[in-house]
PDB file of N, CA and C in Angstrom:
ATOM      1  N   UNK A   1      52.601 196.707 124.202  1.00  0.00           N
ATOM      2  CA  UNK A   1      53.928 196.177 124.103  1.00  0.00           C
ATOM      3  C   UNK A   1      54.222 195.821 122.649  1.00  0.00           C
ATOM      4  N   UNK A   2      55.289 196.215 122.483  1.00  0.00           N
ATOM      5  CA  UNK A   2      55.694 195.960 120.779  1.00  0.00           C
ATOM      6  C   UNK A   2      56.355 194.621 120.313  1.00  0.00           C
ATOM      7  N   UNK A   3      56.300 193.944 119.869  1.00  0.00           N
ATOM      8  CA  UNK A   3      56.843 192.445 119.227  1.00  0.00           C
ATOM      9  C   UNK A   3      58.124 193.054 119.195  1.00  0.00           C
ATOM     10  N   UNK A   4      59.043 191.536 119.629  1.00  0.00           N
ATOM     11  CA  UNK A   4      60.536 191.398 119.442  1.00  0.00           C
ATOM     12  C   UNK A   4      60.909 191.811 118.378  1.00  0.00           C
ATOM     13  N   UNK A   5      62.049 191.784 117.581  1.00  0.00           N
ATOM     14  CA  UNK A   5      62.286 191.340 116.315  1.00  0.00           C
ATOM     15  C   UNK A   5      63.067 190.003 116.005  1.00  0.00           C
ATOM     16  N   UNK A   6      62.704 189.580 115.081  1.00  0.00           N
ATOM     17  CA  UNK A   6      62.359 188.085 114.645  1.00  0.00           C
ATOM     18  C   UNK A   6      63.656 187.732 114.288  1.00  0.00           C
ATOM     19  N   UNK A   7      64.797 187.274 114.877  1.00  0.00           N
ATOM     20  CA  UNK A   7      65.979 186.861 114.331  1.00  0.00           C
ATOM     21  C   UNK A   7      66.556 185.962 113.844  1.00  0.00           C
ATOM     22  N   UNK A   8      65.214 185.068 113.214  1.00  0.00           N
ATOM     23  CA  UNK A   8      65.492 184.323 111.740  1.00  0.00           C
ATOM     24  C   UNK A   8      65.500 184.998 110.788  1.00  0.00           C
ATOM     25  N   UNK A   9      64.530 185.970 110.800  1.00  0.00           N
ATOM     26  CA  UNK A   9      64.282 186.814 109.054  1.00  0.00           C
ATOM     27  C   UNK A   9      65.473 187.586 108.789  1.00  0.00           C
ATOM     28  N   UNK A  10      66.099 187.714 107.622  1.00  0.00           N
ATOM     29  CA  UNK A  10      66.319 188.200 107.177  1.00  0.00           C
ATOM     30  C   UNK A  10      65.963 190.390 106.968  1.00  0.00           C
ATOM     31  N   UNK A  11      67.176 190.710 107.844  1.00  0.00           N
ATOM     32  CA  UNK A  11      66.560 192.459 107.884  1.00  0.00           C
ATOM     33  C   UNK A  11      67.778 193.571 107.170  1.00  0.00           C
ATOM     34  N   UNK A  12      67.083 194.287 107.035  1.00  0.00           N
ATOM     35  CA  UNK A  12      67.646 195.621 106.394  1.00  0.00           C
ATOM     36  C   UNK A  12      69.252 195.789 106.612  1.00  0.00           C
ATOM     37  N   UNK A  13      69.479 195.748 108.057  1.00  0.00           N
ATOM     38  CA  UNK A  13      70.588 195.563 108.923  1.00  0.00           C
ATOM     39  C   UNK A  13      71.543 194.271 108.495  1.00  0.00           C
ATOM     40  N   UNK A  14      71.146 193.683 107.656  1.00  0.00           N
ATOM     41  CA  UNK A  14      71.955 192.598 107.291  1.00  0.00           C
ATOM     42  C   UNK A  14      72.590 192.534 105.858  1.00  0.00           C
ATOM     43  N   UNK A  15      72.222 193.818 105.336  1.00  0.00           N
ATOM     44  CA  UNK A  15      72.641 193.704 103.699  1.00  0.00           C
ATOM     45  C   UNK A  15      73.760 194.204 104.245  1.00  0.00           C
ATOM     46  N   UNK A  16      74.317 195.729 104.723  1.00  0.00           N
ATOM     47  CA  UNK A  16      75.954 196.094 104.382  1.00  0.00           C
ATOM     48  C   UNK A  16      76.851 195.012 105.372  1.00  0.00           C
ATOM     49  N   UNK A  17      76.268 194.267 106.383  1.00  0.00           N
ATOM     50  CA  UNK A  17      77.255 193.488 106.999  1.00  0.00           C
ATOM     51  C   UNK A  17      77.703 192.219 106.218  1.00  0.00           C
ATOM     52  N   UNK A  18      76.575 191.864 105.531  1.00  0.00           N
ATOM     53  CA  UNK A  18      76.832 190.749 104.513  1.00  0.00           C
ATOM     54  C   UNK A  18      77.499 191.496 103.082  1.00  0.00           C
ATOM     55  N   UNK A  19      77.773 192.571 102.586  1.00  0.00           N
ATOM     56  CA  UNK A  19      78.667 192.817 101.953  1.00  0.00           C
ATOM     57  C   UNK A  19      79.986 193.164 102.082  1.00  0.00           C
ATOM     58  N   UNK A  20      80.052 193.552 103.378  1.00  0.00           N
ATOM     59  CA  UNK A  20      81.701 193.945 104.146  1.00  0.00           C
ATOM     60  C   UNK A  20      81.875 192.347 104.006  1.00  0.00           C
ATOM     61  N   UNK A  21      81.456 191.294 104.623  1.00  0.00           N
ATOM     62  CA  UNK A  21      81.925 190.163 104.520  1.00  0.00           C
ATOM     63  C   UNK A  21      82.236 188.904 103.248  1.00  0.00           C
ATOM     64  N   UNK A  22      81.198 189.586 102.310  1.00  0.00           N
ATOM     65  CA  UNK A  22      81.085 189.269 101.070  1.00  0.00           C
ATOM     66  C   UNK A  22      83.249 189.563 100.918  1.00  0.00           C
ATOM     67  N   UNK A  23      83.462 191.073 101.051  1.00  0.00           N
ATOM     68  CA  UNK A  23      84.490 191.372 100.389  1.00  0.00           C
ATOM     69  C   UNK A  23      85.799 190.452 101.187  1.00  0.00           C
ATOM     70  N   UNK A  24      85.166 190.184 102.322  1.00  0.00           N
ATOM     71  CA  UNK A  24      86.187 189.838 102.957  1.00  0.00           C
ATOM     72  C   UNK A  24      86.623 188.396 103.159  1.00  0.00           C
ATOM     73  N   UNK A  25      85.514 187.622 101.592  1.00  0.00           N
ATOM     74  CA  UNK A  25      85.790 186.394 101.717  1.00  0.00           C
ATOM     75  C   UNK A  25      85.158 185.444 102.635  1.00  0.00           C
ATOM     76  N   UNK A  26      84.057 186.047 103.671  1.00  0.00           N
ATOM     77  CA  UNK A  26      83.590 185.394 104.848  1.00  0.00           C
ATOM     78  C   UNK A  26      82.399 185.187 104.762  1.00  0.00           C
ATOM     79  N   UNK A  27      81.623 184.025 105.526  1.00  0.00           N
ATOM     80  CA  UNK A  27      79.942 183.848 105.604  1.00  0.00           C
ATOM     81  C   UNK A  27      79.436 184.672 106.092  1.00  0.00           C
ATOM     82  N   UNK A  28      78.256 185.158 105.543  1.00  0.00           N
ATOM     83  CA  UNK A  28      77.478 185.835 105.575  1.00  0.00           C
ATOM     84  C   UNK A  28      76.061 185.850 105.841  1.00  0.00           C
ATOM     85  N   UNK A  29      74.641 185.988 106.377  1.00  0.00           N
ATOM     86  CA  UNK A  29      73.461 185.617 106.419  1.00  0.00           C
ATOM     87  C   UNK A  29      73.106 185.588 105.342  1.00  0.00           C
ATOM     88  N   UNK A  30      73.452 186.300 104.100  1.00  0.00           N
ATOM     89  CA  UNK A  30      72.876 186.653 103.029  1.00  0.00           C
ATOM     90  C   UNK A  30      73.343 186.075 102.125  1.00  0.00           C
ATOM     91  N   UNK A  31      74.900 184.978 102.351  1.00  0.00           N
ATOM     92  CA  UNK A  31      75.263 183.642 101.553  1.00  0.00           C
ATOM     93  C   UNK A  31      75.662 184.949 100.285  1.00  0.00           C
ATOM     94  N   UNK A  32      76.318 185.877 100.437  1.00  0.00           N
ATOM     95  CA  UNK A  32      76.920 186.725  99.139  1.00  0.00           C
ATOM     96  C   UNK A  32      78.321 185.552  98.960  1.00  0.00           C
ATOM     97  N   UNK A  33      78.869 185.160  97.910  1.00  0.00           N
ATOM     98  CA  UNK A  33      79.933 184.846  97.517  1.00  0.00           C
ATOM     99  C   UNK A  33      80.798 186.214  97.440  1.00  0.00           C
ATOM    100  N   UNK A  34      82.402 185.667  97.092  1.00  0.00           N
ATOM    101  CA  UNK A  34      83.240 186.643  97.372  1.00  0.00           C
ATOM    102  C   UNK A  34      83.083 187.588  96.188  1.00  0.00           C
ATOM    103  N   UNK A  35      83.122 188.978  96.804  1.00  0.00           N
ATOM    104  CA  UNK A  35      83.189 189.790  95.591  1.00  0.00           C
ATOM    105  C   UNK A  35      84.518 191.209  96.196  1.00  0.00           C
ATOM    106  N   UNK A  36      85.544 191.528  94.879  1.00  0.00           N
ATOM    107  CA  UNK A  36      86.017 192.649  95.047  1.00  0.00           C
ATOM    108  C   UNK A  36      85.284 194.028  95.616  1.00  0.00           C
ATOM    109  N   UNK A  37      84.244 193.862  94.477  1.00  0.00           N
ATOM    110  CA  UNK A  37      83.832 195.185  95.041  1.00  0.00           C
ATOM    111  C   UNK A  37      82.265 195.195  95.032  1.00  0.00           C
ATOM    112  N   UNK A  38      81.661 196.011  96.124  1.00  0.00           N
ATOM    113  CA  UNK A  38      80.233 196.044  96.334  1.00  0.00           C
ATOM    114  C   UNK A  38      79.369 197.124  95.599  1.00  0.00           C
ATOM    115  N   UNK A  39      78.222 197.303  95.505  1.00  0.00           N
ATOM    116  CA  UNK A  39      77.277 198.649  95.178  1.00  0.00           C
ATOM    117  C   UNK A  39      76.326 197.949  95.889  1.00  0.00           C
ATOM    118  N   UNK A  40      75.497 199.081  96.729  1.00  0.00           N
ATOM    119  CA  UNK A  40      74.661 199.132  97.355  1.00  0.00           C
ATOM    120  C   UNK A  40      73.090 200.011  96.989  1.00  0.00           C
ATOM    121  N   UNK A  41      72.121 199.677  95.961  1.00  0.00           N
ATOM    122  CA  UNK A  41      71.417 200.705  95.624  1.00  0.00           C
ATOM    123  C   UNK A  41      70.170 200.617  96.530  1.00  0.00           C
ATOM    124  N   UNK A  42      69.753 201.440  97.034  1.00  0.00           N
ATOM    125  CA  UNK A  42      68.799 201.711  98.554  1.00  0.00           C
ATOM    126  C   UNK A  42      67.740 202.645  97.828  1.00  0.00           C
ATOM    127  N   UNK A  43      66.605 202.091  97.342  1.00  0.00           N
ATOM    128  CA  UNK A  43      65.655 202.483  97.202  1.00  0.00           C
ATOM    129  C   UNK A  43      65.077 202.678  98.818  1.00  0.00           C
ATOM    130  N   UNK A  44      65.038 203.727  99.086  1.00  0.00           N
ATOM    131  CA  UNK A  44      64.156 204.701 100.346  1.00  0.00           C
ATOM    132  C   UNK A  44      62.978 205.018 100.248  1.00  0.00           C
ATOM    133  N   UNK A  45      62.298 204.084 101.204  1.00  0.00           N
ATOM    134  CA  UNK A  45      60.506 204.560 100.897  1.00  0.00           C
ATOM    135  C   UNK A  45      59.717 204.102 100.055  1.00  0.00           C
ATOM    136  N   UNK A  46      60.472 202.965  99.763  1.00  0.00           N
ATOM    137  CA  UNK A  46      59.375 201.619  99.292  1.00  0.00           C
ATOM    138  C   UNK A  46      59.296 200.069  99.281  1.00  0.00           C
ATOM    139  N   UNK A  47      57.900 200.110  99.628  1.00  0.00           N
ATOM    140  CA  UNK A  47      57.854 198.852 100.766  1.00  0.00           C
ATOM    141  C   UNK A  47      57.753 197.948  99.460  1.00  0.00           C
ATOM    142  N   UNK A  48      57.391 196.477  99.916  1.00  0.00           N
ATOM    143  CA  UNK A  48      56.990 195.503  99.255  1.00  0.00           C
ATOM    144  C   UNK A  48      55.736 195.748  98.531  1.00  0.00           C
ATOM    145  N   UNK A  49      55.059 195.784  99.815  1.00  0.00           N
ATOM    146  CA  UNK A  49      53.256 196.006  99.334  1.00  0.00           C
ATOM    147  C   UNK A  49      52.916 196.798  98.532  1.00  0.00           C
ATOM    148  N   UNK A  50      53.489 198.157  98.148  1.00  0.00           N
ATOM    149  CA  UNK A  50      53.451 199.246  97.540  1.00  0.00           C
ATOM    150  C   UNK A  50      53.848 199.170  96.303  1.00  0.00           C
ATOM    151  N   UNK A  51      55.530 198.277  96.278  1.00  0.00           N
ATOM    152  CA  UNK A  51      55.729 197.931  94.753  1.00  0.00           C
ATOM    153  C   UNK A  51      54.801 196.993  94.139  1.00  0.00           C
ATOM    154  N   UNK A  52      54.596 195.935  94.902  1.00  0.00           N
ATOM    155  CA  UNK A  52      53.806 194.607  94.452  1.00  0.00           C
ATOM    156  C   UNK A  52      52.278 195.740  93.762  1.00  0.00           C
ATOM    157  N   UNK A  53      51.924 196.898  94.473  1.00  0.00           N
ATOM    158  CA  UNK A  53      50.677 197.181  93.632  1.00  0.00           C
ATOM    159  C   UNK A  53      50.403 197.754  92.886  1.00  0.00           C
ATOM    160  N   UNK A  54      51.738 198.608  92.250  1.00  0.00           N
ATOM    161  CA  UNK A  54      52.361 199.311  91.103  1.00  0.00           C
ATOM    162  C   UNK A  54      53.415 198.190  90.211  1.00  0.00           C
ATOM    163  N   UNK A  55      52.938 197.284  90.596  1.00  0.00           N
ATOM    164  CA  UNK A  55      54.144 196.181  89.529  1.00  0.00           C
ATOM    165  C   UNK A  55      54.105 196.904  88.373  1.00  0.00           C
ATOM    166  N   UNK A  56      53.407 196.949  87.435  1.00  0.00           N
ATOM    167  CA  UNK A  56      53.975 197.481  85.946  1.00  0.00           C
ATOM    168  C   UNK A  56      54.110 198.824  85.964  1.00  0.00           C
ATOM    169  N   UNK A  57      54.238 199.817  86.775  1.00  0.00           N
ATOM    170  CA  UNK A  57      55.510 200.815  86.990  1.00  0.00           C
ATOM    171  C   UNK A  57      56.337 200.432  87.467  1.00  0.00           C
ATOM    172  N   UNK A  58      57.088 199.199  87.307  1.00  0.00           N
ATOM    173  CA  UNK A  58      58.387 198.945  88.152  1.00  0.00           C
ATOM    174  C   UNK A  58      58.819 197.561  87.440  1.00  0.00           C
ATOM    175  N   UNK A  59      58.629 197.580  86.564  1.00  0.00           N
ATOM    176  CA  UNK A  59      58.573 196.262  85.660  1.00  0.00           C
ATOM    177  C   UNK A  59      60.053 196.050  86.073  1.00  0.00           C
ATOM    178  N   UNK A  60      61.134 196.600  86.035  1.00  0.00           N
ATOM    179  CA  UNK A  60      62.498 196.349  86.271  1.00  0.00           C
ATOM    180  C   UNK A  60      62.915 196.007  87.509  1.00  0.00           C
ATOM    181  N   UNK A  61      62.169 196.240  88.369  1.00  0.00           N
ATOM    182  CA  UNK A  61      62.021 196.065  90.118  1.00  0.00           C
ATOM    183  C   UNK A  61      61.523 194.814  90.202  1.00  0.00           C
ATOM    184  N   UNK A  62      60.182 194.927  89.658  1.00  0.00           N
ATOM    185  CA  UNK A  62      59.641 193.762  90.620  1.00  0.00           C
ATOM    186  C   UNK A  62      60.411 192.076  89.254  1.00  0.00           C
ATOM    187  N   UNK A  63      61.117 192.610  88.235  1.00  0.00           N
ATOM    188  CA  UNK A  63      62.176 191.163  87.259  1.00  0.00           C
ATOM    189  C   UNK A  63      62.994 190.773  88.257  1.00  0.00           C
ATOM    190  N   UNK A  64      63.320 192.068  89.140  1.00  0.00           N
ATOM    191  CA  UNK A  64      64.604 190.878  90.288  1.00  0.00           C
ATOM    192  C   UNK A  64      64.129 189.991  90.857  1.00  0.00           C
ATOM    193  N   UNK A  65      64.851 188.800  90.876  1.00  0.00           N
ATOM    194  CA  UNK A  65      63.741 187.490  91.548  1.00  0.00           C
ATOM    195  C   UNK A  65      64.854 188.349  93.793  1.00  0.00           C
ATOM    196  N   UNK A  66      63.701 187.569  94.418  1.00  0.00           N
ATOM    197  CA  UNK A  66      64.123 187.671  95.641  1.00  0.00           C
ATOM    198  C   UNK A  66      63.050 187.482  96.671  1.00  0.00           C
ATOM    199  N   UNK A  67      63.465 187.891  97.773  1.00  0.00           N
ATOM    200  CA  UNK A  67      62.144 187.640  99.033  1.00  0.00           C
ATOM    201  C   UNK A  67      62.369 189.251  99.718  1.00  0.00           C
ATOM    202  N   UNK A  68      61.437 189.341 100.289  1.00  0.00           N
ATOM    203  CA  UNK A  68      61.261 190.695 101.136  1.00  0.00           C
ATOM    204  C   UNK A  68      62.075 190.080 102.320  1.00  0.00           C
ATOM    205  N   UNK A  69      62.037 191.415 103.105  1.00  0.00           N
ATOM    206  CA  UNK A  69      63.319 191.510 104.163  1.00  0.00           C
ATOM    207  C   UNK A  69      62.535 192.148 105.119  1.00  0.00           C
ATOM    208  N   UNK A  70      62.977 192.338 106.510  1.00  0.00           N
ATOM    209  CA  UNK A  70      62.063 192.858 107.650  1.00  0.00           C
ATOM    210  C   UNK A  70      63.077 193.867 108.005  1.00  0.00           C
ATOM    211  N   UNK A  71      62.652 194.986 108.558  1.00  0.00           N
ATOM    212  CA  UNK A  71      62.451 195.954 109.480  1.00  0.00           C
ATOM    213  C   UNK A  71      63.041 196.230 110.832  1.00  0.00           C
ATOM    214  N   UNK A  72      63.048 197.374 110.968  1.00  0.00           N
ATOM    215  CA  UNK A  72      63.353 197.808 112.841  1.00  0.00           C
ATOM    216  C   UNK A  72      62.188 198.679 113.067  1.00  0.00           C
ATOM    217  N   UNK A  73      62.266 198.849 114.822  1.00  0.00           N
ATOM    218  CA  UNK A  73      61.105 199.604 114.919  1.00  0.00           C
ATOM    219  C   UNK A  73      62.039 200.821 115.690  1.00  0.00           C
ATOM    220  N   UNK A  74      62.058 202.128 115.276  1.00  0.00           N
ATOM    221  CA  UNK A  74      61.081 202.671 114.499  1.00  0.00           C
ATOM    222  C   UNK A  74      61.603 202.723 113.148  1.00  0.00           C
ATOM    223  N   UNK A  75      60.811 202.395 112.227  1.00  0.00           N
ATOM    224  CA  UNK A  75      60.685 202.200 110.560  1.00  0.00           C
ATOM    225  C   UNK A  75      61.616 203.443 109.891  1.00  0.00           C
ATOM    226  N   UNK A  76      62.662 203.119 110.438  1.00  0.00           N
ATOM    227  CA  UNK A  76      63.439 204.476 109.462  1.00  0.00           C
ATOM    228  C   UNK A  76      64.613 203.753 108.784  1.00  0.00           C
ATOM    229  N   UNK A  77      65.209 204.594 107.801  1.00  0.00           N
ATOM    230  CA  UNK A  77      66.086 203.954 107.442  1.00  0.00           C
ATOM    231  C   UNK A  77      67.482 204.049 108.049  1.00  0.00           C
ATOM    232  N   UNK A  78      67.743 204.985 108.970  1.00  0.00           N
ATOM    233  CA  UNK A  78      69.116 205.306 109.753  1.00  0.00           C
ATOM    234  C   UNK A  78      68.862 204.114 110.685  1.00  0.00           C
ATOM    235  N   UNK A  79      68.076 203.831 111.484  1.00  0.00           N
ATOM    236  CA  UNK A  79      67.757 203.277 112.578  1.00  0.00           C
ATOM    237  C   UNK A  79      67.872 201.654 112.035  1.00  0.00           C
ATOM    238  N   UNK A  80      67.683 201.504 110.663  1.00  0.00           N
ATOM    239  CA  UNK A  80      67.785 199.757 110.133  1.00  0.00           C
ATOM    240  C   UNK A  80      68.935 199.350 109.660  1.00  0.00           C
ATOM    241  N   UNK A  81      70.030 200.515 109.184  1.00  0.00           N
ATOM    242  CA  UNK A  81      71.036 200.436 108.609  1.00  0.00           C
ATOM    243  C   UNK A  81      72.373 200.234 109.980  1.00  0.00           C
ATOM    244  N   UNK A  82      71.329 200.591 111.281  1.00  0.00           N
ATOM    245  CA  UNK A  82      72.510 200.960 111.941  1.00  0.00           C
ATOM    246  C   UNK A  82      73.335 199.576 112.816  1.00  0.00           C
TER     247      UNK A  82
END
């Protein structure tokens, strides 16, 4: 049997809804303040663990301060976005 998903954390599925709402002036999980306009850049196919062990190939990646984000099962990116 596969674990729930955890609907305190923070997931994948929550960045473009928190930017539609960002624009729209409204709360958000992700606490975006209001913005005109959004960009969304979606690095595909890399995890935390993976950057964290290439940190200095990614010196510009891993300067963004932030927290990791969780997942859907199955681990795709259509399926987390949706």
């Amino acid at each position: 049997m596969l674990p729930g998903p955890n609907v305190d954390r923070i997931s994948l599925a929550d960045v473009l809804t928190s930017c539609l709402a960002s624009v729209r002036s409204e709360g958000n999980r992700l606490r975006f303040g209001h913005a005109d306009r959004i960009v969304v850049v979606l690095v595909d196919g890399l995890g935390a663990a993976p950057l964290r062990a290439r940190a200095g190939h990614a010196r510009t990646l891993m300067a963004v301060p932030g927290e990791t984000i969780d997942t859907v099962f199955p681990t795709t990116t259509a399926a987390a976005l949706a």
